[in-house]
C-alpha atoms as a PDB file:
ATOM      1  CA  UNK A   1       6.676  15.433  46.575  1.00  0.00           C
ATOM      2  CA  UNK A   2       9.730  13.416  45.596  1.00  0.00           C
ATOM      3  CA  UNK A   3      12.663  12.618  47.531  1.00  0.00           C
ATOM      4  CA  UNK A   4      15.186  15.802  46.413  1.00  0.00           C
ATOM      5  CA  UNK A   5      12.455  18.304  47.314  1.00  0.00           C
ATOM      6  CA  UNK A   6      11.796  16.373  51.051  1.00  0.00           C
ATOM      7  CA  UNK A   7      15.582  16.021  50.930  1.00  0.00           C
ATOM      8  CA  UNK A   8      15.432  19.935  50.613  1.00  0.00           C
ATOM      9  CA  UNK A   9      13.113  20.544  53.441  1.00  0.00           C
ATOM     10  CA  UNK A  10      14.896  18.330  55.958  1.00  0.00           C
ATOM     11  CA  UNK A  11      17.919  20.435  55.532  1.00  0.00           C
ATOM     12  CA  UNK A  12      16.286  23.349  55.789  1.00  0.00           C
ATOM     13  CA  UNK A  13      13.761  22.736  58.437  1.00  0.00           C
ATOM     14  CA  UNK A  14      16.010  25.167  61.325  1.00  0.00           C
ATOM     15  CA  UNK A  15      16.163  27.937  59.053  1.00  0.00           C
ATOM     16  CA  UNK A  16      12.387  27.664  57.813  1.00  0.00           C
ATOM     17  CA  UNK A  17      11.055  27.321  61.712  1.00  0.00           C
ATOM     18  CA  UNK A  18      13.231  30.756  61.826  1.00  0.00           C
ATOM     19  CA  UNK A  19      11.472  32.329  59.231  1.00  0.00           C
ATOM     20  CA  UNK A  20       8.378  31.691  60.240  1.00  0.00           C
ATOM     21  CA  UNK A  21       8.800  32.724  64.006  1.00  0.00           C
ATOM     22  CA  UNK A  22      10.030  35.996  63.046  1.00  0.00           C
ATOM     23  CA  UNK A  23       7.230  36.277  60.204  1.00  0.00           C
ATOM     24  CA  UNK A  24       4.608  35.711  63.126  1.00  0.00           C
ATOM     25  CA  UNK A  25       6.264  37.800  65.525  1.00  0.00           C
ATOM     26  CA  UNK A  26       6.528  40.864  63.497  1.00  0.00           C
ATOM     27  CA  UNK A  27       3.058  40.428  61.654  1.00  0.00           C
ATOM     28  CA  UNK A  28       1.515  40.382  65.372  1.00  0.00           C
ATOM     29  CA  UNK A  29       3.734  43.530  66.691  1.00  0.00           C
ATOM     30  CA  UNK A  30       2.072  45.012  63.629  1.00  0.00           C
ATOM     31  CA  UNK A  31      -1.003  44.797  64.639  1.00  0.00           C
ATOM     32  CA  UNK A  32      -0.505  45.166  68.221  1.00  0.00           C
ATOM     33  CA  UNK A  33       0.152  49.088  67.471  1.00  0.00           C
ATOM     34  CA  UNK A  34      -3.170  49.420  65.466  1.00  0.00           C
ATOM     35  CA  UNK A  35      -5.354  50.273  68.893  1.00  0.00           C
ATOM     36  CA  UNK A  36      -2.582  52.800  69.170  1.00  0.00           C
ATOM     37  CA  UNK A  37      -2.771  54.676  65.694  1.00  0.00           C
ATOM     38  CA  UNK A  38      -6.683  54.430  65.602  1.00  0.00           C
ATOM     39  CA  UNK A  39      -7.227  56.357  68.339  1.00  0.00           C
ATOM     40  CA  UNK A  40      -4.567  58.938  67.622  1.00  0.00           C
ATOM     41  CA  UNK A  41      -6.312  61.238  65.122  1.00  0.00           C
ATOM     42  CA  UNK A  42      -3.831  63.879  65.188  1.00  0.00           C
ATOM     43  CA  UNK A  43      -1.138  61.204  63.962  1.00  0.00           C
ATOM     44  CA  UNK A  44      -3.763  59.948  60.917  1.00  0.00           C
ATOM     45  CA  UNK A  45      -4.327  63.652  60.299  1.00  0.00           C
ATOM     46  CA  UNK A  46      -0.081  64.620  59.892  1.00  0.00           C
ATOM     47  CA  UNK A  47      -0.029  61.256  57.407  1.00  0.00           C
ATOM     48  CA  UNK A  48      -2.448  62.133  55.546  1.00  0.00           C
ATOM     49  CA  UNK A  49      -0.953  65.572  54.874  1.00  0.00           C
ATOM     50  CA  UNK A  50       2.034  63.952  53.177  1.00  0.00           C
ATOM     51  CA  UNK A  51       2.756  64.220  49.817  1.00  0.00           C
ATOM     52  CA  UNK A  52       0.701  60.971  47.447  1.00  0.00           C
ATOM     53  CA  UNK A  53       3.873  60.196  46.562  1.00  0.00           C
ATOM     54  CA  UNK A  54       5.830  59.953  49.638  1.00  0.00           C
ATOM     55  CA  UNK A  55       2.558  58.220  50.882  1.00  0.00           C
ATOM     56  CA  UNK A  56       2.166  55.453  48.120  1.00  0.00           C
ATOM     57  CA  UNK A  57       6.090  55.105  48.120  1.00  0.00           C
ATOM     58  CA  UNK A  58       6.006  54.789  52.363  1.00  0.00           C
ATOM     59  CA  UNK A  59       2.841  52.600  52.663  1.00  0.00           C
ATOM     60  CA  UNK A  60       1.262  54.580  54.433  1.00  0.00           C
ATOM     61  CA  UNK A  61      -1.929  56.031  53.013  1.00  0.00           C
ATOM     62  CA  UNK A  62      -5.111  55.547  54.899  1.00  0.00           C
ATOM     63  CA  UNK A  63      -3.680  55.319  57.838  1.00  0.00           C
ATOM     64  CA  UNK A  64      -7.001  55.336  59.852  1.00  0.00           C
ATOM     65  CA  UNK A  65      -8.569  52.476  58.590  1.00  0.00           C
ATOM     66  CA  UNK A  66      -7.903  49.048  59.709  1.00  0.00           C
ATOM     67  CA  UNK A  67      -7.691  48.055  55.852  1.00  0.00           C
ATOM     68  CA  UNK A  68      -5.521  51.094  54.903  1.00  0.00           C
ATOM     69  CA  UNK A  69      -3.018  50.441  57.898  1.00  0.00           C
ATOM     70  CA  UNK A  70      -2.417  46.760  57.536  1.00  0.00           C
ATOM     71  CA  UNK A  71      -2.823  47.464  53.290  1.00  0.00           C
ATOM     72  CA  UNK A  72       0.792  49.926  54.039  1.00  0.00           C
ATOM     73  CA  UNK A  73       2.834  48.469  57.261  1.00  0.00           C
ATOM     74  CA  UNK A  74       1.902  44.396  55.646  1.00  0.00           C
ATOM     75  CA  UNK A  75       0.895  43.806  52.489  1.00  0.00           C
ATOM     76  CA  UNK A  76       3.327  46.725  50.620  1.00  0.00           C
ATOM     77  CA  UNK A  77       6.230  46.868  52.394  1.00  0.00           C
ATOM     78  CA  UNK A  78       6.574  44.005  55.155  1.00  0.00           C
ATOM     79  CA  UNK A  79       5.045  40.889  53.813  1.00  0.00           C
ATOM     80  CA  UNK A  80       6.486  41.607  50.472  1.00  0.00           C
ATOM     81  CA  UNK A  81      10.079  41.865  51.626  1.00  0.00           C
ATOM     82  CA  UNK A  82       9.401  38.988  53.590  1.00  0.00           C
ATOM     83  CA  UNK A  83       7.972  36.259  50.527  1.00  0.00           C
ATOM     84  CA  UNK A  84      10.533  37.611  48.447  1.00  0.00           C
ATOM     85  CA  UNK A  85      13.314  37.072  50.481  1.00  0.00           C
ATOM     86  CA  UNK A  86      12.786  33.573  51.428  1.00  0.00           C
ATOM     87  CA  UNK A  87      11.945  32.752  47.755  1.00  0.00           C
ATOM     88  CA  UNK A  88      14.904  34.505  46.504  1.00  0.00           C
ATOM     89  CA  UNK A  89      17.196  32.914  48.864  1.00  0.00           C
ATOM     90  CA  UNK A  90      16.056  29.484  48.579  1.00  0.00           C
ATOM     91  CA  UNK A  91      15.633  29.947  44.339  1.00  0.00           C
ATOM     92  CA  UNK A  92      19.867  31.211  44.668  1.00  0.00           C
ATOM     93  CA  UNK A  93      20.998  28.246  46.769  1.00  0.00           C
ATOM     94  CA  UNK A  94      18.342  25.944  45.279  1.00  0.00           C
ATOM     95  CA  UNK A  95      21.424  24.459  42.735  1.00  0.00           C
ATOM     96  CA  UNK A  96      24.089  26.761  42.994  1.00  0.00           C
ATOM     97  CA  UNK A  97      24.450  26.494  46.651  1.00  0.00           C
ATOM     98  CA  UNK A  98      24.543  22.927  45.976  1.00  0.00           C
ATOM     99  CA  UNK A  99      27.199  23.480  43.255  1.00  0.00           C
ATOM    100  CA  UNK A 100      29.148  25.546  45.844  1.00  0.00           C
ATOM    101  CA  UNK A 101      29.041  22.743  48.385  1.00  0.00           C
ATOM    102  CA  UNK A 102      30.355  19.552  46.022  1.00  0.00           C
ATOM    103  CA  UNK A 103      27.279  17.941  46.324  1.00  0.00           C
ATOM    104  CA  UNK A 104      25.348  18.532  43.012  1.00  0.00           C
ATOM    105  CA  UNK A 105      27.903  15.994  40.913  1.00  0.00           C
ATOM    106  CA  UNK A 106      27.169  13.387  43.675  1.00  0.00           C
ATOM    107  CA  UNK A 107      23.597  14.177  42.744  1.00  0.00           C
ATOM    108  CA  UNK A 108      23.750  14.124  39.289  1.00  0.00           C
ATOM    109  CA  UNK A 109      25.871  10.696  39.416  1.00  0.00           C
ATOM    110  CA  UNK A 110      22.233   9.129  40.195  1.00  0.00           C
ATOM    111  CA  UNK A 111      20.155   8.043  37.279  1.00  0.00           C
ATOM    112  CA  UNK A 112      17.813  11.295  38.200  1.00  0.00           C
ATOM    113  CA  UNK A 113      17.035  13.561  35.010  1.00  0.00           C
ATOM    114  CA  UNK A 114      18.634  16.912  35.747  1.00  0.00           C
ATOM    115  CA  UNK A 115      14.947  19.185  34.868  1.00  0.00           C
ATOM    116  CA  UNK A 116      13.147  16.821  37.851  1.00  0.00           C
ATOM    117  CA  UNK A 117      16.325  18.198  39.959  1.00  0.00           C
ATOM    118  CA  UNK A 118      14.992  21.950  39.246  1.00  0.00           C
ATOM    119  CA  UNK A 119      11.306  20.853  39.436  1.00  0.00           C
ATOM    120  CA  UNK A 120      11.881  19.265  42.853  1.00  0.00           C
ATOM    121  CA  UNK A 121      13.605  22.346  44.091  1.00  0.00           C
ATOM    122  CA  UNK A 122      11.059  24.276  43.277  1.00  0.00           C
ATOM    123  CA  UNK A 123       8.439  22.860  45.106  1.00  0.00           C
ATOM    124  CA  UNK A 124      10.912  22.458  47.928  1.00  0.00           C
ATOM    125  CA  UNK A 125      10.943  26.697  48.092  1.00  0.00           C
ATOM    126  CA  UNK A 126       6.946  26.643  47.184  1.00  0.00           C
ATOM    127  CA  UNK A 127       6.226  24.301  49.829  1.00  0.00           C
ATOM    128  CA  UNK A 128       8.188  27.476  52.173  1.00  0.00           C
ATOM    129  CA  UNK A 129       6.519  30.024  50.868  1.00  0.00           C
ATOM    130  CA  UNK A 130       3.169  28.344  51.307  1.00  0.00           C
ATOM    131  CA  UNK A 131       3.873  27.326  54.915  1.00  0.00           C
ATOM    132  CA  UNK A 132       5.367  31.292  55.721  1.00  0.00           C
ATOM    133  CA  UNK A 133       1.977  32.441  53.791  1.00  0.00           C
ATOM    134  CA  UNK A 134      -0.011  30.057  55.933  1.00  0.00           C
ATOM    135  CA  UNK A 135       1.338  31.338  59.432  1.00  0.00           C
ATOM    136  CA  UNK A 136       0.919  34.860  58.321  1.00  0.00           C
ATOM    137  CA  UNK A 137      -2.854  34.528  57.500  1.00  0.00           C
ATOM    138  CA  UNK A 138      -3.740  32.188  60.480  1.00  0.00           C
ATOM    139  CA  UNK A 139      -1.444  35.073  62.332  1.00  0.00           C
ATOM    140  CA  UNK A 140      -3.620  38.371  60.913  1.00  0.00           C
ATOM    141  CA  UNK A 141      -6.898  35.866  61.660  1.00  0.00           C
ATOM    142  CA  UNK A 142      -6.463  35.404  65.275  1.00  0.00           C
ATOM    143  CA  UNK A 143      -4.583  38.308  66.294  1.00  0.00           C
ATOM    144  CA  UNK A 144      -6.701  40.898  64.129  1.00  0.00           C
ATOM    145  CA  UNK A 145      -9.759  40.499  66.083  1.00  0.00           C
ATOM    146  CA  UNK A 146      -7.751  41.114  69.744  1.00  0.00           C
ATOM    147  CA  UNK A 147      -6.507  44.123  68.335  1.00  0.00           C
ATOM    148  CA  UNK A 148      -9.867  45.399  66.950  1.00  0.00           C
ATOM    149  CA  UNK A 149      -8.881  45.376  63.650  1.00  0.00           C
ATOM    150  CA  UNK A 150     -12.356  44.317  61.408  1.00  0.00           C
ATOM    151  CA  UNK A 151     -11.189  43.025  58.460  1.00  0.00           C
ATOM    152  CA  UNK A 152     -12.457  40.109  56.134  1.00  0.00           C
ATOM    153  CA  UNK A 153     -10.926  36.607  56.443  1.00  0.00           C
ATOM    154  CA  UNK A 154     -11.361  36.054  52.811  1.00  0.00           C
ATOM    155  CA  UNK A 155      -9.712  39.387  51.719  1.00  0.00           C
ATOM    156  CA  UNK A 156      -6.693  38.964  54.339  1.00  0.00           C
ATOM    157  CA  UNK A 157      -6.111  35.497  52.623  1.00  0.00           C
ATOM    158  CA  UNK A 158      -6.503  36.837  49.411  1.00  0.00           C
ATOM    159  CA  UNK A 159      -3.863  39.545  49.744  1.00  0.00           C
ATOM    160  CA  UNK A 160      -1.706  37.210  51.907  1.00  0.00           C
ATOM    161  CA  UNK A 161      -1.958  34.491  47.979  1.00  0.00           C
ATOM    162  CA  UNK A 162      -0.615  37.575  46.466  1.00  0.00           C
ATOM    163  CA  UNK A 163       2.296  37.870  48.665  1.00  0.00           C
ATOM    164  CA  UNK A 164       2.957  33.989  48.197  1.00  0.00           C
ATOM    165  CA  UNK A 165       2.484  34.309  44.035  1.00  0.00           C
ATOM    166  CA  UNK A 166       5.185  37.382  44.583  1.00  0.00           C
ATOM    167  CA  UNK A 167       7.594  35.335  46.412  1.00  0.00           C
ATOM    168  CA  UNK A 168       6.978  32.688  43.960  1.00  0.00           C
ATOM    169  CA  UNK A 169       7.614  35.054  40.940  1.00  0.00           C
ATOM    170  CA  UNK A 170      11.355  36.244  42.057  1.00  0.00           C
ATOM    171  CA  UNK A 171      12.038  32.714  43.496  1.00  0.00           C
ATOM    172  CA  UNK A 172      11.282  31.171  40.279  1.00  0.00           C
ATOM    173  CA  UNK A 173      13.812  34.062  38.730  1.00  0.00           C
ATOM    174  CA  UNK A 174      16.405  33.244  41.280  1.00  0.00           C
ATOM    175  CA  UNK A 175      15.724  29.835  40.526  1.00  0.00           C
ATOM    176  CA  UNK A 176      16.163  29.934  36.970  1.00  0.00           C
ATOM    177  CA  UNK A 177      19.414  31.793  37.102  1.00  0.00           C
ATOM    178  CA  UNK A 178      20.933  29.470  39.793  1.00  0.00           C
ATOM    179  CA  UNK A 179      20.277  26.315  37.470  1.00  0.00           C
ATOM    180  CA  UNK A 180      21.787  28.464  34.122  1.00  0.00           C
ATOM    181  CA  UNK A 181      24.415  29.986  35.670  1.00  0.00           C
ATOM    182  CA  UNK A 182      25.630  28.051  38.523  1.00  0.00           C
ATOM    183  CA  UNK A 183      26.221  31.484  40.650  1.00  0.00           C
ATOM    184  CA  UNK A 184      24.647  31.588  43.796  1.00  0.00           C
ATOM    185  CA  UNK A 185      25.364  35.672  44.067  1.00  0.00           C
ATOM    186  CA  UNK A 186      24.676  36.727  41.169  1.00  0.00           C
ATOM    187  CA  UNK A 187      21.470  34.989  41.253  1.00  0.00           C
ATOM    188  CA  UNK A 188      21.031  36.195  43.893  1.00  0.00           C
ATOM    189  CA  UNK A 189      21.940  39.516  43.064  1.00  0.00           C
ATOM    190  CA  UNK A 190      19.935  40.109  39.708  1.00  0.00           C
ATOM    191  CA  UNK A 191      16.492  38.920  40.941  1.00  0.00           C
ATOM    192  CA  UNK A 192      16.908  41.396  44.190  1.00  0.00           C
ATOM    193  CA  UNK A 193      17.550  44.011  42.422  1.00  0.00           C
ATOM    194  CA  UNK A 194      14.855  43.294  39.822  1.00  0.00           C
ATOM    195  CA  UNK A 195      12.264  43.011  42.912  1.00  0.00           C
ATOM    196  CA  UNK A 196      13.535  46.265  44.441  1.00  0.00           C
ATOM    197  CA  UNK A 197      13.413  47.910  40.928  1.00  0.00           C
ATOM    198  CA  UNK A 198      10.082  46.817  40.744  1.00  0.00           C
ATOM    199  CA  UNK A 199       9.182  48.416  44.069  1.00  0.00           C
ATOM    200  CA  UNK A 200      10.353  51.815  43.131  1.00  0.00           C
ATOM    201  CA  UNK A 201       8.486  52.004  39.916  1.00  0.00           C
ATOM    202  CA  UNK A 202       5.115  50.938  41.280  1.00  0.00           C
ATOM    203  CA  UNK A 203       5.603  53.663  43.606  1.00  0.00           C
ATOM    204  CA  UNK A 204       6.537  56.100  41.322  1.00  0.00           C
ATOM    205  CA  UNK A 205       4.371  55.198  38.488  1.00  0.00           C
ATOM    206  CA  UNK A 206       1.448  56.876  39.458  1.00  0.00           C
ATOM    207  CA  UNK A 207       3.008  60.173  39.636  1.00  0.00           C
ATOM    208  CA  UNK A 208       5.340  60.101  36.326  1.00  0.00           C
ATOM    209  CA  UNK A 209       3.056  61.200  33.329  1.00  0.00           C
ATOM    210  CA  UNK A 210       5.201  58.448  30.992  1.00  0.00           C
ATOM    211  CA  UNK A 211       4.122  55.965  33.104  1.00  0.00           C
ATOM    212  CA  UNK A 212       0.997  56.741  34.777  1.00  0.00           C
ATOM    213  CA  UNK A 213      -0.321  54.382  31.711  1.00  0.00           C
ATOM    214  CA  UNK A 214       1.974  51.336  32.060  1.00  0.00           C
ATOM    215  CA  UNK A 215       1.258  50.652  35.970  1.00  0.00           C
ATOM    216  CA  UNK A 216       0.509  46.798  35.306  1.00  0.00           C
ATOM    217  CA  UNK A 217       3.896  46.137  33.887  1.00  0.00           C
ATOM    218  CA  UNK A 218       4.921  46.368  37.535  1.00  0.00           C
ATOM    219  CA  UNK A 219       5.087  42.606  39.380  1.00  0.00           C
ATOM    220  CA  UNK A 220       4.667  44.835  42.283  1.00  0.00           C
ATOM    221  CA  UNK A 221       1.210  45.879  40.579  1.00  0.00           C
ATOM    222  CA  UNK A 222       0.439  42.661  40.657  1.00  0.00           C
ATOM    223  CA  UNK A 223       1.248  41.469  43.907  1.00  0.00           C
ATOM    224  CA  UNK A 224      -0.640  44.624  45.810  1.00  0.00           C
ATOM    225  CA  UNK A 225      -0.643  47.769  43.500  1.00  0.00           C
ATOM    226  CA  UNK A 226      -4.481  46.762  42.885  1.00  0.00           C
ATOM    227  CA  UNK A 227      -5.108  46.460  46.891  1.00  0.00           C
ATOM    228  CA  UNK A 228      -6.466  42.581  47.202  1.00  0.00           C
ATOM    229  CA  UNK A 229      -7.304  43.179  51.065  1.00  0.00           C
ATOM    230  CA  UNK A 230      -9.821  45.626  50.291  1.00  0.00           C
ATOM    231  CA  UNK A 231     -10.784  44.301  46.544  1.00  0.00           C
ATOM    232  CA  UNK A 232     -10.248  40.911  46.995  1.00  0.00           C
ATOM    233  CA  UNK A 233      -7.714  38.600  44.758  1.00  0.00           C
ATOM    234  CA  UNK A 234      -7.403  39.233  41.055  1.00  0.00           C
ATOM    235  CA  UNK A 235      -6.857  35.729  39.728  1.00  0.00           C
ATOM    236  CA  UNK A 236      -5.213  37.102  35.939  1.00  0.00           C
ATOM    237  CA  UNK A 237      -2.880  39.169  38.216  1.00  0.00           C
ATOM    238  CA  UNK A 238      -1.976  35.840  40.607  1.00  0.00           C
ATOM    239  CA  UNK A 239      -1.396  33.775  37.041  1.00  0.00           C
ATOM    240  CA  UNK A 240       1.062  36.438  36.083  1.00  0.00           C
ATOM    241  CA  UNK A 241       2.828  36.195  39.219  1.00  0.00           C
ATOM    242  CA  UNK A 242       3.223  31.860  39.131  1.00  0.00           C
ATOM    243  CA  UNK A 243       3.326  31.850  35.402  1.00  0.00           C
ATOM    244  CA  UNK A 244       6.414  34.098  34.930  1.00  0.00           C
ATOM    245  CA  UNK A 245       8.147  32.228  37.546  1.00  0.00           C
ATOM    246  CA  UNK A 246       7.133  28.646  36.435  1.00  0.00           C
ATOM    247  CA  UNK A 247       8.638  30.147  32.712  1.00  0.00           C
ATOM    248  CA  UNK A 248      12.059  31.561  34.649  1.00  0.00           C
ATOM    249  CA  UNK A 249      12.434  28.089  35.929  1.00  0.00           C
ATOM    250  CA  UNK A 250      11.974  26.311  32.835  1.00  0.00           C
ATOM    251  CA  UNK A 251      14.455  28.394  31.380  1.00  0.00           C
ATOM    252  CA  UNK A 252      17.124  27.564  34.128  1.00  0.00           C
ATOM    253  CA  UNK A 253      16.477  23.601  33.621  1.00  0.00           C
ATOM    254  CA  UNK A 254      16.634  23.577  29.989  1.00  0.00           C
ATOM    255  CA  UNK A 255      20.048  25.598  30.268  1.00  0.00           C
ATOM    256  CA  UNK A 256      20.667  23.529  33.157  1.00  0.00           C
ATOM    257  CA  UNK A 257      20.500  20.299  30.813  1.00  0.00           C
ATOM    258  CA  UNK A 258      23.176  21.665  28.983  1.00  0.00           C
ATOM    259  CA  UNK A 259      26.144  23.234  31.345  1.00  0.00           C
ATOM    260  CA  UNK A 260      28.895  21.642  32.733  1.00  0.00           C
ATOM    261  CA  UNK A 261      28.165  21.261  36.766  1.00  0.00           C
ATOM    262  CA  UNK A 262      31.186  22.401  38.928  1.00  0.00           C
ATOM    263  CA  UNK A 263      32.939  20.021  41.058  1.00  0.00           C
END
């Protein structure tokens, strides 16, 4: 890793140590109320009478299985909206929060190619999502088995991968629209919205006859839509996920190459 993207790190080391205690913390409250819902039938029984819909769109079907539970209060709603968050807010600031501090022309007045600039920033946010995707797996490992909770090591840390290639996906968008545009919000802005776009339709796909067939053009399909912690990871599906966000990042440095930087 070169200097910018350790550069990177070092400045962000308070806030990442942040993330990742509050990651832990809520991934272990989590599963701390699991002994609570599995022996509460009556409570699985009034989910389970829900609506699909409401369910899928909730996270909460199969609420009485260890797999089921973590599958709709984790890996669909929380860990999601954790990965992307951090990725989109470190893609945003990555060189427009630079721009909006005066320091990217002092940058940029070294003989440093402007696309390693990009590339170094980007493995300054993957390096963060790796480390938040570590601490959530080693968290569901340790803490799963205390709270009864049988589930496969290899299947947790394959559905944990597709949170990372998720975060990874909208960073890279944030990312790429930071280094074109120079706009921290509405970097920030667009690949949100695009994420929580994506949300809705995955959860309303099944359900909506015109696009019951089109499922998999969801990133959100991608990332959990085909359940990894009770199917294991799709590796096509994990390729979409990095490959679309390496190509949003590629777009931002070439544009990048060619903008004027503000001062």
């Amino acid at each position: 890793m070169g200097e910018i993207a350790l550069r990177s790190l070092r400045g962000q080391w308070r806030a990442l140590l942040g993330w990742v205690v509050a990651t832990v913390a809520l991934v272990a409250v989590v599963l701390a109320f699991w002994p609570s819902i599995s022996g509460d039938s009556a409570l699985s029984d009034s989910f389970s009478d829900l609506p699909p819909a409401v369910q899928a769109a909730s996270g909460i079907a199969d609420l009485g299985t260890p797999a089921g539970y973590l599958q709709g209060q984790i890996f669909s709603t929380l860990g999601p909206l954790i990965l992307i968050s951090f990725g989109v807010g470190r893609g945003a600031r990555a060189i427009a929060g630079e721009e909006d501090a005066g320091t990217m022309d002092l940058l940029l007045a070294t003989p440093v190619r402007r696309s390693r600039v990009v590339a170094e920033k980007a493995a300054a946010m993957l390096a963060g999502l790796l480390l938040l995707g570590l601490c959530t797996w080693l968290t569901l490992v340790i803490v799963a088995p205390i709270a009864d909770a049988d589930l496969s090591a290899s299947n947790m840390l394959a559905a944990t991968v597709s949170l990372v290639g998720a975060g990874a996906l909208y960073g890279g968008i944030a990312l790429g629209l930071s280094a074109a545009t120079g706009h921290r919000a509405l970097s920030l802005g667009i690949s949100a919205g695009l994420a929580g776009a994506a949300f809705i339709y995955t959860s309303v796909a099944p359900y909506a006859d015109s696009l019951a067939d089109h499922q998999d053009l969801s990133p959100m399909q991608w990332t959990y839509g085909y359940e990894p912690l009770m199917h294991g990871l799709d590796w096509g599906k994990l390729a979409l996920l990095i490959g679309f966000g390496v190509l949003f990042a590629v777009a931002g440095a070439v544009r990048f190459d060619h903008r004027d930087v503000r001062a």
